[in-house]
Structure formats: structure tokens, C-alpha cells
N, C-alpha and C. Protein backbone atom coordinates (compact mmCIF):
# COMPACT_ATOMS: atom_id res chain seq x y z
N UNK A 1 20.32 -12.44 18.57
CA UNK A 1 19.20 -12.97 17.83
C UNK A 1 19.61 -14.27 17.16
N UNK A 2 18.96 -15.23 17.23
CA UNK A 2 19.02 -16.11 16.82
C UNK A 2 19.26 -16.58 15.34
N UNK A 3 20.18 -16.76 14.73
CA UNK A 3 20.28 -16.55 12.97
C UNK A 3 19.35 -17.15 11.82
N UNK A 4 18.50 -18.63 12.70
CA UNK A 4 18.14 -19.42 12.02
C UNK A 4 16.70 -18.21 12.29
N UNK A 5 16.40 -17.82 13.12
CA UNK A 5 14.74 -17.02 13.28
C UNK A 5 14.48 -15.92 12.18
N UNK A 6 15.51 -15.62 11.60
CA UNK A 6 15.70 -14.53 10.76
C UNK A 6 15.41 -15.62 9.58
N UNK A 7 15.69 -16.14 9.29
CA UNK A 7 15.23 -17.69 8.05
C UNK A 7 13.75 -17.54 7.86
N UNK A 8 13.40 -17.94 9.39
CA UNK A 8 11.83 -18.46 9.43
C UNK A 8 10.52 -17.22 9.01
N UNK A 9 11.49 -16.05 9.67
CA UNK A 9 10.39 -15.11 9.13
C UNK A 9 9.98 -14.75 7.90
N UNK A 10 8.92 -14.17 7.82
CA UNK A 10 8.48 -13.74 5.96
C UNK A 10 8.78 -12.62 5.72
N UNK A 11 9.44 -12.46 4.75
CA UNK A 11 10.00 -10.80 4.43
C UNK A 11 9.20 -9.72 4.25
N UNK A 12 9.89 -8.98 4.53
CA UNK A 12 9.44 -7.52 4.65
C UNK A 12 8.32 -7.17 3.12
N UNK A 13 7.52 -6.79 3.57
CA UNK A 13 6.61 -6.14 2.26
C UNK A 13 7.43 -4.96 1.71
N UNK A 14 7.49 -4.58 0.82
CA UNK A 14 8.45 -3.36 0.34
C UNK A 14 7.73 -2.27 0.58
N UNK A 15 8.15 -0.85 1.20
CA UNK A 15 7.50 0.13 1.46
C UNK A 15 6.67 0.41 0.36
N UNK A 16 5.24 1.19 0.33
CA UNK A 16 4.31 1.60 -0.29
C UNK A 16 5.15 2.38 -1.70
N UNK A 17 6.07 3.17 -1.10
CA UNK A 17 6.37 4.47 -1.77
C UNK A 17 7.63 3.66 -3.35
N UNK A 18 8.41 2.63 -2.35
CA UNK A 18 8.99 1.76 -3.34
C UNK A 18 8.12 0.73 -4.37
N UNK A 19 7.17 0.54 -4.06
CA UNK A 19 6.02 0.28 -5.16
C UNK A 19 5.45 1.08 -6.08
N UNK A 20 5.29 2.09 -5.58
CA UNK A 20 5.05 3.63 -6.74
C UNK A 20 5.79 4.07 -7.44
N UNK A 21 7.61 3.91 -6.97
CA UNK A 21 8.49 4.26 -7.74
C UNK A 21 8.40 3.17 -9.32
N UNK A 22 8.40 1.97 -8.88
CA UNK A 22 8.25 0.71 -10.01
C UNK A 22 7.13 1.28 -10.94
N UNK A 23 5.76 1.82 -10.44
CA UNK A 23 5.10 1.88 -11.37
C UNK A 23 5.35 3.53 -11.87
N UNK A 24 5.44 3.07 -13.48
CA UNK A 24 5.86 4.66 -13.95
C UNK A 24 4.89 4.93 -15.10
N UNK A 25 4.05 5.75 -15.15
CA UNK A 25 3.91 6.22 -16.01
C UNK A 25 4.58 5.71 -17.84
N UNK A 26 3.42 4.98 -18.58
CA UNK A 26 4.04 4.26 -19.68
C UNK A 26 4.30 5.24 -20.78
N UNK A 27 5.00 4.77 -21.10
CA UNK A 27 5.51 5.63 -22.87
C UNK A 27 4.46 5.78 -23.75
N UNK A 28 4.71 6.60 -24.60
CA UNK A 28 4.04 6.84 -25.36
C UNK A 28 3.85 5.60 -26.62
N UNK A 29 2.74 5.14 -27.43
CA UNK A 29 2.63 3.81 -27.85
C UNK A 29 3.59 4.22 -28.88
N UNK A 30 4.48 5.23 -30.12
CA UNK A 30 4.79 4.71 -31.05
C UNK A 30 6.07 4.21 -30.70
N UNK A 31 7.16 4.34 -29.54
CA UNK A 31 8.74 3.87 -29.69
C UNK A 31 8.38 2.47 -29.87
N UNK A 32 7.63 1.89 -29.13
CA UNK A 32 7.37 0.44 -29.68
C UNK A 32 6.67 0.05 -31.27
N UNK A 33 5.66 0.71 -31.53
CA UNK A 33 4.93 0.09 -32.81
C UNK A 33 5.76 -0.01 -33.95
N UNK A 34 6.85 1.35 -34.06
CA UNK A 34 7.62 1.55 -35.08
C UNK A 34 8.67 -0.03 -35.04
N UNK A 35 9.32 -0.60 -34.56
CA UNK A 35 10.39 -0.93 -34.30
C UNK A 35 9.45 -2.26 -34.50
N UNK A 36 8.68 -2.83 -33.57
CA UNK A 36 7.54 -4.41 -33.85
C UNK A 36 7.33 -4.26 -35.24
N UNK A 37 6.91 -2.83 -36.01
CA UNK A 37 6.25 -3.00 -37.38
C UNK A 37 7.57 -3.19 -38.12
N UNK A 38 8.66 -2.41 -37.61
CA UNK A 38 9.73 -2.79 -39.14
C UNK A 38 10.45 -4.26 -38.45
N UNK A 39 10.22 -4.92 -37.82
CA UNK A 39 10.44 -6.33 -37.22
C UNK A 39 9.73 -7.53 -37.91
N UNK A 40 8.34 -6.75 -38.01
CA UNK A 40 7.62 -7.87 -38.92
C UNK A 40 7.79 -7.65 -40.55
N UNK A 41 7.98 -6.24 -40.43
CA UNK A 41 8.31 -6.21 -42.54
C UNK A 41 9.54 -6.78 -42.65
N UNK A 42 10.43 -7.09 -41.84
CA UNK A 42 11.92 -7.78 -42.15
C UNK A 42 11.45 -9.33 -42.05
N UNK A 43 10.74 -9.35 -41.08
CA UNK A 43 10.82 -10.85 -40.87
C UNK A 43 10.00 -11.88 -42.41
N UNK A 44 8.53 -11.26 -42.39
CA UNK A 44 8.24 -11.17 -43.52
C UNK A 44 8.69 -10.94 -44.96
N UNK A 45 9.49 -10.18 -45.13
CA UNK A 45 10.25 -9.86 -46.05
C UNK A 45 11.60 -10.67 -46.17
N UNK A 46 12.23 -11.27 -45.22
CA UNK A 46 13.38 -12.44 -45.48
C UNK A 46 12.87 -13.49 -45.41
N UNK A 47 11.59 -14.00 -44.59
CA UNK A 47 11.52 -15.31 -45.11
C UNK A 47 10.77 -15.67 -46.48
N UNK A 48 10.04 -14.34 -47.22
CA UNK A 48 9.72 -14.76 -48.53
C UNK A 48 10.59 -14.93 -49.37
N UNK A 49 11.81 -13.77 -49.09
CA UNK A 49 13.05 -13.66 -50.15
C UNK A 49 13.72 -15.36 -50.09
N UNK A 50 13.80 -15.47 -48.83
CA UNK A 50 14.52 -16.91 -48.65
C UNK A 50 13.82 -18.27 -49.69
N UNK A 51 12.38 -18.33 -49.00
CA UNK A 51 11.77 -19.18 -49.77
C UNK A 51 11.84 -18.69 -51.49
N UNK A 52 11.54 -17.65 -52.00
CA UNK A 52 11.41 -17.44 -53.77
C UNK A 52 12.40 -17.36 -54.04
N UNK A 53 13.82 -17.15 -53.25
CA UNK A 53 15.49 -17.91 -53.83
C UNK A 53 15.35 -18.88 -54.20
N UNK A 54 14.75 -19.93 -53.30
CA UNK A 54 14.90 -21.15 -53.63
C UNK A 54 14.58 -22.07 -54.88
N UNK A 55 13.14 -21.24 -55.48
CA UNK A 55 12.57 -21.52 -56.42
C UNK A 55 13.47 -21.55 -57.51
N UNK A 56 13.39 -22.30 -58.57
CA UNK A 56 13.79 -21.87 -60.25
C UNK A 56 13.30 -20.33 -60.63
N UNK A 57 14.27 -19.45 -61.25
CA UNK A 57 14.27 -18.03 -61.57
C UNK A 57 12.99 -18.08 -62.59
N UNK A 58 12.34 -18.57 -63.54
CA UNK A 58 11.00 -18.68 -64.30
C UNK A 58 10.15 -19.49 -64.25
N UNK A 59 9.07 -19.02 -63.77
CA UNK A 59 8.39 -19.90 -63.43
C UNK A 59 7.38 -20.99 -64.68
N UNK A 60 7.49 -21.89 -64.88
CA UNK A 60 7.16 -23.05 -65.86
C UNK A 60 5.87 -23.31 -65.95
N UNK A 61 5.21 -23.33 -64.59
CA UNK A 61 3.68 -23.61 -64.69
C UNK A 61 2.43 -23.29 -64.06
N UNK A 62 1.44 -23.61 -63.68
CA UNK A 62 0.90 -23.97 -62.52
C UNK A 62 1.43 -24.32 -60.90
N UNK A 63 2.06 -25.02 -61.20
CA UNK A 63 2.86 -25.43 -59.95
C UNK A 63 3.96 -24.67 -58.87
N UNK A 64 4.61 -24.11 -60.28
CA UNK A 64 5.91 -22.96 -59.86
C UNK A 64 4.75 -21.73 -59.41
N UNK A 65 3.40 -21.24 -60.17
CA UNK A 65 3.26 -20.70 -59.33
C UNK A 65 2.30 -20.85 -58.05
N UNK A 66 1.71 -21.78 -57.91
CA UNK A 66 1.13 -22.35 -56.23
C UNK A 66 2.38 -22.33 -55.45
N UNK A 67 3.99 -22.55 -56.35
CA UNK A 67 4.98 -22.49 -54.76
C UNK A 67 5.37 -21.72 -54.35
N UNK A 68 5.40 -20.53 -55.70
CA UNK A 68 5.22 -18.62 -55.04
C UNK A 68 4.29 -18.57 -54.32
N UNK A 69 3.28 -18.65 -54.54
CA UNK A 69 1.53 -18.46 -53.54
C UNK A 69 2.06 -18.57 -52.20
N UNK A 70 2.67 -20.08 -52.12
CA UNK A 70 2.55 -20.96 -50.69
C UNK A 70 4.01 -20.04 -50.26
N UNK A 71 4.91 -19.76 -50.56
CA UNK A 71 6.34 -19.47 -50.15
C UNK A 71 5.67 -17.56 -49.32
N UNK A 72 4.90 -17.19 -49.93
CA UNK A 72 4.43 -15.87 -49.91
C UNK A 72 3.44 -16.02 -48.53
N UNK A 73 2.62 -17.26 -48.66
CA UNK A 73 2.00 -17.21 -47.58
C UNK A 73 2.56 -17.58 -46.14
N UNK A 74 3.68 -18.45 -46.77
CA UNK A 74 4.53 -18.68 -45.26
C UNK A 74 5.35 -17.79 -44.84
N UNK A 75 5.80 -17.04 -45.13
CA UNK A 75 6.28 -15.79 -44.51
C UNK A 75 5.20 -14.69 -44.70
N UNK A 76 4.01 -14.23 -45.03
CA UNK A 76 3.19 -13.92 -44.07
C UNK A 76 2.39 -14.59 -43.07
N UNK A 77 2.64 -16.18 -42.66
CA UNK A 77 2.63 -16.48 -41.21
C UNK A 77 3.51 -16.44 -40.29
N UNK A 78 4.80 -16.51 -41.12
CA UNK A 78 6.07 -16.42 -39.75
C UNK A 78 5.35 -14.56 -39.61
N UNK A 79 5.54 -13.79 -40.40
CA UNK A 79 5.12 -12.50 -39.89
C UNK A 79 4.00 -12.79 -38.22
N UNK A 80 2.91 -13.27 -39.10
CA UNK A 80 1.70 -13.20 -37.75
C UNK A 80 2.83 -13.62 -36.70
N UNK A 81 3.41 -14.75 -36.92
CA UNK A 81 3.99 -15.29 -35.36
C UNK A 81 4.89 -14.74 -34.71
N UNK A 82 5.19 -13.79 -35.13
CA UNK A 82 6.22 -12.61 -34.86
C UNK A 82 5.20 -11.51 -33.97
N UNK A 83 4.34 -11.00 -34.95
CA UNK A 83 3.44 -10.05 -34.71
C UNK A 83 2.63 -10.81 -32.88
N UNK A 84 2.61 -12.48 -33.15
CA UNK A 84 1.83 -12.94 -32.21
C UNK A 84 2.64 -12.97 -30.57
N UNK A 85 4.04 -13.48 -30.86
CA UNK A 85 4.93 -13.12 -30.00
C UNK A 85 4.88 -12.15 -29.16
N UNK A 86 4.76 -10.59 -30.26
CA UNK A 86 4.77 -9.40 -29.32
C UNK A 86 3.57 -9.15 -28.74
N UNK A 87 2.70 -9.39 -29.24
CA UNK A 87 1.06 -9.43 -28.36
C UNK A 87 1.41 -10.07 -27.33
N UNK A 88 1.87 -11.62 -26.86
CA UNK A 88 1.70 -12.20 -25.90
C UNK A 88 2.75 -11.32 -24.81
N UNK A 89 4.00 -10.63 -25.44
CA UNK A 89 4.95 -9.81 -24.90
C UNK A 89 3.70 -8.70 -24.35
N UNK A 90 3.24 -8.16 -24.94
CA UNK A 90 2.87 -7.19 -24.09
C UNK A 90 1.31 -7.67 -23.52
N UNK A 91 1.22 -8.74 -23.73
CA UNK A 91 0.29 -8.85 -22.37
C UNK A 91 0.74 -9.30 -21.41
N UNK A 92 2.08 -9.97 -21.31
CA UNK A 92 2.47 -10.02 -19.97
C UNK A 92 2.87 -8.95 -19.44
N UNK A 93 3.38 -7.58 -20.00
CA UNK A 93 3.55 -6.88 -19.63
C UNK A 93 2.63 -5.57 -18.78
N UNK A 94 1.74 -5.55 -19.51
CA UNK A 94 0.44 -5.61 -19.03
C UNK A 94 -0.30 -5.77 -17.84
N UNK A 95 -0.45 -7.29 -17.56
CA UNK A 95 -0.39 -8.15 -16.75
C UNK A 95 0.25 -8.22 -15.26
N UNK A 96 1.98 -7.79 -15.55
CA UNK A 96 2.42 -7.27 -14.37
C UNK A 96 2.58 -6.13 -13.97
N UNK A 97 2.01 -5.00 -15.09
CA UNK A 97 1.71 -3.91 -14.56
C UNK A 97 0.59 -4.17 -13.22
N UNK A 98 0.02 -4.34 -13.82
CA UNK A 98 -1.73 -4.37 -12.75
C UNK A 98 -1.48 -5.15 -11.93
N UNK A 99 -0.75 -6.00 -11.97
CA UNK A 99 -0.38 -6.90 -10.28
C UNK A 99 0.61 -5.90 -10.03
N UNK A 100 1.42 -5.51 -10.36
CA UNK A 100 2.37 -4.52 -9.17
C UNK A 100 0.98 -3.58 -8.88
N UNK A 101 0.11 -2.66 -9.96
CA UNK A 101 -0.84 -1.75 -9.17
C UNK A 101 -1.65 -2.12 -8.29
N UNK A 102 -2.11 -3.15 -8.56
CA UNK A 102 -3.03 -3.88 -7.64
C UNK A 102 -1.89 -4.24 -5.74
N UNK A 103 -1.20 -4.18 -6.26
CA UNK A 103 -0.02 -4.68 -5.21
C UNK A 103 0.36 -3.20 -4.05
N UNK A 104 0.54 -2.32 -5.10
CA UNK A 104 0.92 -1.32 -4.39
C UNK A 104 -0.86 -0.13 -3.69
N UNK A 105 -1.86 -1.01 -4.50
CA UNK A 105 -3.20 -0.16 -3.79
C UNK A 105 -3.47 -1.10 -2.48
N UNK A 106 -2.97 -2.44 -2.93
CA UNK A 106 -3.37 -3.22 -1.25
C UNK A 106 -2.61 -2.60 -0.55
N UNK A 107 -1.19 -2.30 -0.58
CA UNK A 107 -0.18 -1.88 0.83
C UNK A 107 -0.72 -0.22 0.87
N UNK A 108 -1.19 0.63 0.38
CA UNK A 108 -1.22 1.36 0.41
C UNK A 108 -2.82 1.75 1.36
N UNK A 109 -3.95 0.88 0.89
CA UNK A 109 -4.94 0.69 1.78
C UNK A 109 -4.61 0.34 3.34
N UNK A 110 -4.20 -0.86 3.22
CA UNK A 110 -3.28 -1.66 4.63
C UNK A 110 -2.62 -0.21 5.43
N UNK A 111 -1.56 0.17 4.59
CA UNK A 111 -1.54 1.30 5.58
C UNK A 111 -2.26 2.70 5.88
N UNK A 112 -3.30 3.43 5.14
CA UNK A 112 -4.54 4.14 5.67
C UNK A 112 -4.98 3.48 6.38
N UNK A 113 -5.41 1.65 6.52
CA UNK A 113 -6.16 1.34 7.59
C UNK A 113 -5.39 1.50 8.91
N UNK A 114 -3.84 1.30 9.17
CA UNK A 114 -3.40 1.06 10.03
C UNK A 114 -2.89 2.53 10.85
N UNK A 115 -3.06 3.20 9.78
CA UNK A 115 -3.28 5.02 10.50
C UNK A 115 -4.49 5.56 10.72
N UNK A 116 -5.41 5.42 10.20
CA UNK A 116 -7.18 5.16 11.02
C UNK A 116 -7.10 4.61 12.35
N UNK A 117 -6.40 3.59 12.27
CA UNK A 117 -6.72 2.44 13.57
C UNK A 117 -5.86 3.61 14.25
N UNK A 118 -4.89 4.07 14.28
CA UNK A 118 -3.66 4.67 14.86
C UNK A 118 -4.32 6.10 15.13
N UNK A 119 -5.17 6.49 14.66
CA UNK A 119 -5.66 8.05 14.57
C UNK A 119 -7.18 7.62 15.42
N UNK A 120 -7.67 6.81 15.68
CA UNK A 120 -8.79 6.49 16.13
C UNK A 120 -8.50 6.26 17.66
N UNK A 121 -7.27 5.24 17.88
CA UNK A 121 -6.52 5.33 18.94
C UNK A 121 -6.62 5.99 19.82
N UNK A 122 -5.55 7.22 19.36
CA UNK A 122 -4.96 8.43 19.93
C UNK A 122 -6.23 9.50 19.95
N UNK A 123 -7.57 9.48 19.45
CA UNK A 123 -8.50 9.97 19.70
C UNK A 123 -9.51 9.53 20.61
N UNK A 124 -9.30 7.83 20.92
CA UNK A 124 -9.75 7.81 22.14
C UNK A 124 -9.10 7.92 23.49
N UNK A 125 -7.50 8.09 23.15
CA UNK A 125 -7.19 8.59 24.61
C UNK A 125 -7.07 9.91 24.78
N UNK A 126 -6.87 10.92 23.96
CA UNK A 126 -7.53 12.01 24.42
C UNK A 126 -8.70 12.53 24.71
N UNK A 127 -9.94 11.45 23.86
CA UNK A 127 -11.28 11.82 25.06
C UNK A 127 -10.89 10.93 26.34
N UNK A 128 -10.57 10.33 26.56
CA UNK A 128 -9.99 9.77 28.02
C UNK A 128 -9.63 10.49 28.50
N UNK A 129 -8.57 11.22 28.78
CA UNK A 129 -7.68 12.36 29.00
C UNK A 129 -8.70 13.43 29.61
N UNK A 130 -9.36 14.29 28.43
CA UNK A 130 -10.02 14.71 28.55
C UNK A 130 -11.05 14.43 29.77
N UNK A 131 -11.62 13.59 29.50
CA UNK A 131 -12.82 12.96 30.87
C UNK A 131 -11.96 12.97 32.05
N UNK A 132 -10.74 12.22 32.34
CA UNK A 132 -9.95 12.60 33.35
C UNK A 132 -9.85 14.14 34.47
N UNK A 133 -9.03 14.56 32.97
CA UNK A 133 -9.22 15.78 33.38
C UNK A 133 -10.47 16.91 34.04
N UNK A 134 -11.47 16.31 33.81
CA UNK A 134 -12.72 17.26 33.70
C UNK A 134 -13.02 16.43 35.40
N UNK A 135 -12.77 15.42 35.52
CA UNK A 135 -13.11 14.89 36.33
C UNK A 135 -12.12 15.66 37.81
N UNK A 136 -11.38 15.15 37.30
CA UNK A 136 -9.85 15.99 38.19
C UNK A 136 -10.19 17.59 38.54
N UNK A 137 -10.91 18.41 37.74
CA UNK A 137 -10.82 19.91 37.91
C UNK A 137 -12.32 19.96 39.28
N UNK A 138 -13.19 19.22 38.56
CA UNK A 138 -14.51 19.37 39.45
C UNK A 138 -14.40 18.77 40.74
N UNK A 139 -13.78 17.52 41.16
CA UNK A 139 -13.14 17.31 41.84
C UNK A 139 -12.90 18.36 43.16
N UNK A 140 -11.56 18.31 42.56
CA UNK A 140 -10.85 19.65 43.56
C UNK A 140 -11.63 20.70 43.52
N UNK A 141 -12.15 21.12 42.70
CA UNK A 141 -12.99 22.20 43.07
C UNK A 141 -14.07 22.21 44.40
N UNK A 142 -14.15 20.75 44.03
CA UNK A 142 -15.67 20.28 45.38
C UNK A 142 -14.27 20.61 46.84
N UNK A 143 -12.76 20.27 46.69
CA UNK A 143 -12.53 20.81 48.20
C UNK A 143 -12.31 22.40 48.60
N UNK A 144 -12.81 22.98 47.84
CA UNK A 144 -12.72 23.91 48.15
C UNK A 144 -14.01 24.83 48.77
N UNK A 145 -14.63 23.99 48.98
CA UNK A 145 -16.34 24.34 49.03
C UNK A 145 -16.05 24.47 50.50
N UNK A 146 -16.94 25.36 51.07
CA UNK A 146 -17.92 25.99 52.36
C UNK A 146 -18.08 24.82 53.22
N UNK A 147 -18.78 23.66 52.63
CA UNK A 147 -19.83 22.61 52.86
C UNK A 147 -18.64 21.61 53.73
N UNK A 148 -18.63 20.94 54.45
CA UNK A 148 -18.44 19.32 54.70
C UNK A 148 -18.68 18.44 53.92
N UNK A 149 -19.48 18.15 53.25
CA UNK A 149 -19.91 17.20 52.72
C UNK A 149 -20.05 17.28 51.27
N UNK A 150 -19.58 18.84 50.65
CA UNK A 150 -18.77 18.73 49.01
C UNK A 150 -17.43 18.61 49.89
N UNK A 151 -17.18 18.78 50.43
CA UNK A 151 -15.79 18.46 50.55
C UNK A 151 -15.33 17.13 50.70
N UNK A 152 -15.99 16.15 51.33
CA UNK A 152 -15.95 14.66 51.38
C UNK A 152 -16.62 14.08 49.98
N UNK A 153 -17.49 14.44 49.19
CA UNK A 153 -17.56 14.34 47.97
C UNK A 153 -16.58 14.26 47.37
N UNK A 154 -15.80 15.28 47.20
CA UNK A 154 -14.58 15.68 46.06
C UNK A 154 -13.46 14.65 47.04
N UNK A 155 -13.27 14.39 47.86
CA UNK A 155 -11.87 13.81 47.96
C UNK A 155 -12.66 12.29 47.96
N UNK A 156 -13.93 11.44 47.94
CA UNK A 156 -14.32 10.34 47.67
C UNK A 156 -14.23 10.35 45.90
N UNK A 157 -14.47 11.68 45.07
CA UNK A 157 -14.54 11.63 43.55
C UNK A 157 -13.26 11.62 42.97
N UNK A 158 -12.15 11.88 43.92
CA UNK A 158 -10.61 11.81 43.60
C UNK A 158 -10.51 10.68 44.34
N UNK A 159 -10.78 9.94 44.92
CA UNK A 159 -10.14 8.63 45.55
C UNK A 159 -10.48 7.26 44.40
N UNK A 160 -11.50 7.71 43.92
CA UNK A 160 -12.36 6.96 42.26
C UNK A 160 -11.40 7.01 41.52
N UNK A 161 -11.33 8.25 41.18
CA UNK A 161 -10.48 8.55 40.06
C UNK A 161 -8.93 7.79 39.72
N UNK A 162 -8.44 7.75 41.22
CA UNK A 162 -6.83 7.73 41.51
C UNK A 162 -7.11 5.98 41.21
N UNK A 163 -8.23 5.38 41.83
CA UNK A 163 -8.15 3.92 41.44
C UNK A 163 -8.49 3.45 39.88
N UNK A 164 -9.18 4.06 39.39
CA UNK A 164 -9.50 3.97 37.95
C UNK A 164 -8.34 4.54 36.90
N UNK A 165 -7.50 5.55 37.27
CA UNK A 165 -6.65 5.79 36.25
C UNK A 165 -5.11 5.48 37.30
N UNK A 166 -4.71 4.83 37.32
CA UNK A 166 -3.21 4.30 37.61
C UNK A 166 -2.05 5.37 37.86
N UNK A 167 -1.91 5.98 35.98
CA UNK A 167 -1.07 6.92 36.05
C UNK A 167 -0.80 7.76 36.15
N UNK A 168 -2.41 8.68 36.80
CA UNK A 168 -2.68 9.52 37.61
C UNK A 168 -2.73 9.62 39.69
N UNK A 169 -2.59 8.31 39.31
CA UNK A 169 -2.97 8.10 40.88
C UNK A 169 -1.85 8.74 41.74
N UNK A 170 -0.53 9.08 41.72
CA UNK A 170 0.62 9.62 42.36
C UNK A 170 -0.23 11.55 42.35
N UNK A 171 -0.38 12.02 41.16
CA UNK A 171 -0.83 13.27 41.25
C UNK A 171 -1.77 13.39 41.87
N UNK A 172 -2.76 12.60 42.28
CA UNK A 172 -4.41 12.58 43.00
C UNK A 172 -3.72 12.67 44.51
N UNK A 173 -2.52 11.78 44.84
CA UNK A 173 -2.42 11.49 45.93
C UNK A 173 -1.53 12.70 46.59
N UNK A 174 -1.15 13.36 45.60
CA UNK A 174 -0.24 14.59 46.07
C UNK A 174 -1.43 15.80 46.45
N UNK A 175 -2.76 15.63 45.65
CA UNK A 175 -3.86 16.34 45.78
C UNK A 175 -4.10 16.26 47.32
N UNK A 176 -4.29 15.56 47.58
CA UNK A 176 -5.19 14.97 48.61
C UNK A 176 -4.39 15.32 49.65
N UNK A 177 -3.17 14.79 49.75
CA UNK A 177 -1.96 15.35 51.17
C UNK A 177 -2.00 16.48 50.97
N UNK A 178 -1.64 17.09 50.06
CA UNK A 178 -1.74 19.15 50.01
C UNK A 178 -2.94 19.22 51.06
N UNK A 179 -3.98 18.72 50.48
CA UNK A 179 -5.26 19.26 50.93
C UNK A 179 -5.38 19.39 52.68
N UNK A 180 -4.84 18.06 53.20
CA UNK A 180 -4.73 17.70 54.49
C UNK A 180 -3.85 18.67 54.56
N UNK A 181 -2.78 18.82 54.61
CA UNK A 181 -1.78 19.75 54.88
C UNK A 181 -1.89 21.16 55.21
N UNK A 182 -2.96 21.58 54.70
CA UNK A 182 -3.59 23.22 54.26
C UNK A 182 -3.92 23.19 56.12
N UNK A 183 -3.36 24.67 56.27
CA UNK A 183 -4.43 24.82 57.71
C UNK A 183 -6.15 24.87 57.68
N UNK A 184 -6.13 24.38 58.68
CA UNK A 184 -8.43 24.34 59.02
C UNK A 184 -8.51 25.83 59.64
N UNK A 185 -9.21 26.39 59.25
CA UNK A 185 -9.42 27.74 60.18
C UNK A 185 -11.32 27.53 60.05
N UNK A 186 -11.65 27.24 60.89
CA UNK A 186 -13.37 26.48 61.64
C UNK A 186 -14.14 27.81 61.03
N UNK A 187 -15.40 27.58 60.67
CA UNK A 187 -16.46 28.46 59.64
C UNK A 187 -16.59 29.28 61.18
């Protein structure tokens, strides 16, 4: 095989069943909430401590306290942006859940269709078969008839047959020499 042709081709889709393994069944919501929520009370909670360190220990006026206010409100926004982080975290997560599901219901359709097609198949060559066969029994039956002329029937309805089905035609033709072969004993 050629090494570079193995390049050119497009890879293998991953079996159906290795797509189902990926998707698992999700956890239960609190191992995460607990751990995001004491993430944001820390985060929140050190960057206020940080900022009201900074301040003078008594506060003097008006001013000292708008910079508590503001120091308080900025670490409850670093909080949100923390809090906002993990939202966008779990919507991507999310996100590639349902493209792997979505991923693994297309291959999984794709192949019911391609065992339909495969089961539809093999159901029309056994009514083939079938018709063959039915054809093949009545046939020979016609040489066994009384008559001349079921008898030239049935070996003209096997001479059809043997040209229309190929890989029957060796067994038709073994029919037919038997038949010749048989002694004539005259009505």
C-alpha cells in the first residue's frame, strides 16, 4: 500500500459504541456548586480584605468611607467575574456535551440506516431465491408429466430460468441431462 494514500484518506469515524462510552451520565450538581461557591467567598473575601488593608485603620470621613463602599464593591465584582468564568466553564461544557450527543445519534442513525439497507438487501434476495426456487420445483415437475408438451414446457421454463439466474444455471443443466439420460419407456 502506498504510504502517502494512507495520508490522503479521512479518518476513521470512531465506532458508535466508543462515542457512548465518552458520554457518561453527569454528576450530581452539588460536587461542583460547593467548591465554585467557597471559590467565590474566598475570592471575594481576599480581595476586600486586600483592598480595606490598604485603607488607614479609622476611618476620618466621608471619603474613607466611599473607599470602604468602593473597595467592598470591587471585590464583589471580582466575585461576579469569578462566578462569570465558571458559567462560561460550564457552558462550554455543556456545549460539548451535545455535540459529542448529537455526534454519537448521527453515527448511530448512519448505522441503523446502513443495516436497513443491509436487512432490506438480504430480504430481497431471499424473495429472489425464493421465486427461483418455486420456479425450479414447478418446472421439473412439468417433466414429469404424461403429456409431451408439459414436458417441453418445463424443460423450455428451465432453459429461462438457467439464462436468467447464472448461478443456478450449472444445477438446471445437470437437471436437464439427468432428464435426457432417464430411459423413455413409450405411453
Amino acid at each position: 500500500m502506498n504510504p502517502l494514500a494512507r495520508l490522503r484518506r479521512p479518518p476513521a469515524a470512531p465506532a458508535p459504541s466508543l462515542i457512548l462510552a465518552a458520554l457518561r451520565v453527569p454528576r450530581a450538581a452539588w460536587w461542583w456548586i460547593l467548591p465554585v461557591s467557597a471559590l467565590i467567598a474566598a475570592v471575594v473575601y481576599g480581595v476586600a480584605r486586600w483592598l480595606l488593608t490598604s485603607l488607614p485603620p479609622e476611618p476620618t470621613g466621608a471619603a474613607e468611607a466611599a473607599a470602604r463602599n468602593e473597595a467592598v464593591r470591587t471585590a464583589l465584582a471580582a466575585g461576579a467575574g469569578v462566578g462569570a468564568a465558571v458559567t462560561v466553564m460550564l457552558t462550554f461544557r455543556r456545549q460539548r456535551h451535545q455535540e459529542l450527543s448529537a455526534h454519537a445519534t448521527a453515527a448511530l442513525a448512519e448505522r441503523n440506516a446502513e443495516l436497513a439497507e443491509r436487512n432490506a438487501k438480504a430480504a430481497e434476495h431471499d424473495a429472489i431465491e425464493r421465486r427461483v426456487t418455486e420456479l425450479y420445483t414447478k418446472a421439473s415437475e412439468q417433466l414429469g408429466s404424461a403429456k409431451a408438451a408439459v414436458r417441453l414446457a418445463g424443460l423450455y421454463a428451465l432453459e429461462r430460468l438457467g439464462q436468467d439466474n447464472p448461478e443456478h444455471r450449472q444445477t438446471i443443466v445437470n437437471l436437464i441431462c439427468a432428464y435426457l439420460r432417464m430411459p423413455y419407456t413409450p405411453p
